[in-house]
Protein backbone atom coordinates (compact mmCIF):
# COMPACT_ATOMS: atom_id res chain seq x y z
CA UNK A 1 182.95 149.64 13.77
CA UNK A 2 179.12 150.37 13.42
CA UNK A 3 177.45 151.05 16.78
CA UNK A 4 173.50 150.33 17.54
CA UNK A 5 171.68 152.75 20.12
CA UNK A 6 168.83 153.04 21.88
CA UNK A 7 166.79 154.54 24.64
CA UNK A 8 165.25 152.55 27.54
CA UNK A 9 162.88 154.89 29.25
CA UNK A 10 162.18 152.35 32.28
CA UNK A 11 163.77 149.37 34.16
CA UNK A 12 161.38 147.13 32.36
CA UNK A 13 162.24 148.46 28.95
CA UNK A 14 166.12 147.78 29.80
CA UNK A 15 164.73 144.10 30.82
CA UNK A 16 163.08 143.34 27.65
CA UNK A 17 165.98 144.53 25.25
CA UNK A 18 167.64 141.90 27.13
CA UNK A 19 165.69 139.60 27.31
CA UNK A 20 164.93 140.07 23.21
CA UNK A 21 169.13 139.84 22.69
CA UNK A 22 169.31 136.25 24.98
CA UNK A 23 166.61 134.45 22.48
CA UNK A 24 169.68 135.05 19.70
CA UNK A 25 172.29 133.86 21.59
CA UNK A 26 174.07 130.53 21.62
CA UNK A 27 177.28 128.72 24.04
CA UNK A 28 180.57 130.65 24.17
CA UNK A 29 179.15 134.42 23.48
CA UNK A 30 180.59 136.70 25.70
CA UNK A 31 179.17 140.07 26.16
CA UNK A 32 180.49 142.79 28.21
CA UNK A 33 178.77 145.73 29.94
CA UNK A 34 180.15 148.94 30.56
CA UNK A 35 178.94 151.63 32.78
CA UNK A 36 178.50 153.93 35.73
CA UNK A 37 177.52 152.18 39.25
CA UNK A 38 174.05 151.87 39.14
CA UNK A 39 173.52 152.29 34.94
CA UNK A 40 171.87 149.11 34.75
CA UNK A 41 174.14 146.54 34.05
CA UNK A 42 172.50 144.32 36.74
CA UNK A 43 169.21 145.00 35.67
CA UNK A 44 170.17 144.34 31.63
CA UNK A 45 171.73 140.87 32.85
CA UNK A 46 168.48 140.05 34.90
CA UNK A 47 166.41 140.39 31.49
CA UNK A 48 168.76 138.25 29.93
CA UNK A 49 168.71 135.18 32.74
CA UNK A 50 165.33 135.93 31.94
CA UNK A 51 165.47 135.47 28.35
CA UNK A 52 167.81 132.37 28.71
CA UNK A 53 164.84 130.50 30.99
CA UNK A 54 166.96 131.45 34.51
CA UNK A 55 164.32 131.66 37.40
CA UNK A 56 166.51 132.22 39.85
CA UNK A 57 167.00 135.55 40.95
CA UNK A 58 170.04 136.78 39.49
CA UNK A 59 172.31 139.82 41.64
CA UNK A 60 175.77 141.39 41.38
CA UNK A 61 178.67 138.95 41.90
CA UNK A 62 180.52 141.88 42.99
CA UNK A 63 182.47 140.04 46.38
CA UNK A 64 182.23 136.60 44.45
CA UNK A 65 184.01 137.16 41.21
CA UNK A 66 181.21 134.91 38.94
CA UNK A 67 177.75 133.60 39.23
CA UNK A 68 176.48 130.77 37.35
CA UNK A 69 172.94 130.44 37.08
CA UNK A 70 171.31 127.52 34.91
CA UNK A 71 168.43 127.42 32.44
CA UNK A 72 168.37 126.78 28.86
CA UNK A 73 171.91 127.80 28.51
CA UNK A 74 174.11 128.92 31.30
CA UNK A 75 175.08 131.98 32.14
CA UNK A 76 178.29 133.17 33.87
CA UNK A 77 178.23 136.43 35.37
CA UNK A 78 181.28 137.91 36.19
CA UNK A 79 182.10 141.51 38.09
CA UNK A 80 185.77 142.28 37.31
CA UNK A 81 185.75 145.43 39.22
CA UNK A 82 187.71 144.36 42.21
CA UNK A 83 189.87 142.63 39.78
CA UNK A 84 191.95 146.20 39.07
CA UNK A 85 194.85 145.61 40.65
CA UNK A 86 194.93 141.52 39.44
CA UNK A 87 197.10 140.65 36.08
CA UNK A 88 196.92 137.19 37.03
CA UNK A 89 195.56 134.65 34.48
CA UNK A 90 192.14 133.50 36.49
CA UNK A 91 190.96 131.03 33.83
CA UNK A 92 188.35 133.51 32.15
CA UNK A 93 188.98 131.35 29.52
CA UNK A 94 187.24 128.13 30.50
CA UNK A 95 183.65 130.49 30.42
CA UNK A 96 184.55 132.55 27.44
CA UNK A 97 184.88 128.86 25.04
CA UNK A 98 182.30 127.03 27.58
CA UNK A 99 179.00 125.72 26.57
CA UNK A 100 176.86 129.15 28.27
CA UNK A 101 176.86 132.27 27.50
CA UNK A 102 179.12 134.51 29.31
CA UNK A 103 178.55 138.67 30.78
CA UNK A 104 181.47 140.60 31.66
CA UNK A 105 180.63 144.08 33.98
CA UNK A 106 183.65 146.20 34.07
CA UNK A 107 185.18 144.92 31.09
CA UNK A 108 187.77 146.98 30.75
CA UNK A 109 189.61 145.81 33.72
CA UNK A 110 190.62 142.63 31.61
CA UNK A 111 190.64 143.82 28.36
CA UNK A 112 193.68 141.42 27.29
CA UNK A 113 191.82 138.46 28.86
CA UNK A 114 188.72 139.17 26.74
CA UNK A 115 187.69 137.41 23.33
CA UNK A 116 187.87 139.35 20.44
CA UNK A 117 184.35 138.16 19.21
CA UNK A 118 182.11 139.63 21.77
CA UNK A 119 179.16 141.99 21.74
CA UNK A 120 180.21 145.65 23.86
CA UNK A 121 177.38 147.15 25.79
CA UNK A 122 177.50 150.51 26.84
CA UNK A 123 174.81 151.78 29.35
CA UNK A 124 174.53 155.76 30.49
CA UNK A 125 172.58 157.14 32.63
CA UNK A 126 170.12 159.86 30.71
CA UNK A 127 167.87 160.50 33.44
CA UNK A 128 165.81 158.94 36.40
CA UNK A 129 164.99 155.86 34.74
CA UNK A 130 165.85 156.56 31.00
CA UNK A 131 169.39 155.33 29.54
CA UNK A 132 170.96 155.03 26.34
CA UNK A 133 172.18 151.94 25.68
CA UNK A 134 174.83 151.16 23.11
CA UNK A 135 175.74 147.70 21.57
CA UNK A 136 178.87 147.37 19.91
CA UNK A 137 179.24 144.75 18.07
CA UNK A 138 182.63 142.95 17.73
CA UNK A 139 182.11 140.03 15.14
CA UNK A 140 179.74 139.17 12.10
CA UNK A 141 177.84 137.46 13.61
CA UNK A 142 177.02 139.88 16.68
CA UNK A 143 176.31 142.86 13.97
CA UNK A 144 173.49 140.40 12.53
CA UNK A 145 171.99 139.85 15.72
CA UNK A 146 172.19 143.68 16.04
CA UNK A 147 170.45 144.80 12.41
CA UNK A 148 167.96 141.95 13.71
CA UNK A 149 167.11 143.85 17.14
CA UNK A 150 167.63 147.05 16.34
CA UNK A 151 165.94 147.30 12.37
């Protein structure tokens, strides 16, 4: 599975890789985001409510589950982390085959729940502001959208 990489050197950098990723997507993608507490996987989802038309200020749903915000598509942000200790079925579903685009942080924690066409995004921490960010992607159609951003 071919990976795609890349450096963000600020917060703003992070935004716009984002927000350059939302303009290709379309209902029922799911993407996931993996990494460390404070990596950026808040800040990568803000650029994409950004590039989906959302003006309202998106934050962590980390003590409410999901957030749905609304613009030209919707997006459903959902923080699994608390979810560790949960195997029961919470209807994940219904977002992953709805009509907005969905963003999964802490993946991992429902792996079995998850779609198997989805774009993976890693983010590391590299220093103060700069991380490497690594898409993944899990379908055809997600590694076109890739060699799109990232040729």
């Amino acid at each position: 599975m071919k990976q795609y990489e890349i450096i963000s050197h600020s917060l703003e950098e992070t935004k716009s890789l984002a927000k350059t990723l939302a303009t290709y997507l379309k209902p029922g993608d799911v993407l996931t985001l993996e990494g460390d507490l404070g990596a950026g996987k808040t800040t990568f989802t803000k650029g994409l409510a950004e590039g989906l038309g959302i003006t309202k200020t998106v934050n962590s749903p980390t003590f409410t589950i999901i957030k749905e915000y609304h613009g030209n598509l919707p997006l459903y942000h959902m923080d699994v982390y608390r979810l560790e200790d949960t195997f029961e079925d919470l209807g994940f579903d219904e977002y992953f085959e709805g009509d907005g685009v969905t963003v999964v942080e802490w993946a991992h924690l429902i792996e079995e729940q998850l779609p198997d066409n989805r774009l993976e995004i890693q983010i590391f921490h590299q220093g103060q502001d700069v991380r490497k960010i690594v898409f993944t992607p899990l379908s055809e159609r997600f590694e076109q959208i890739c060699e799109e951003i990232f040729s």
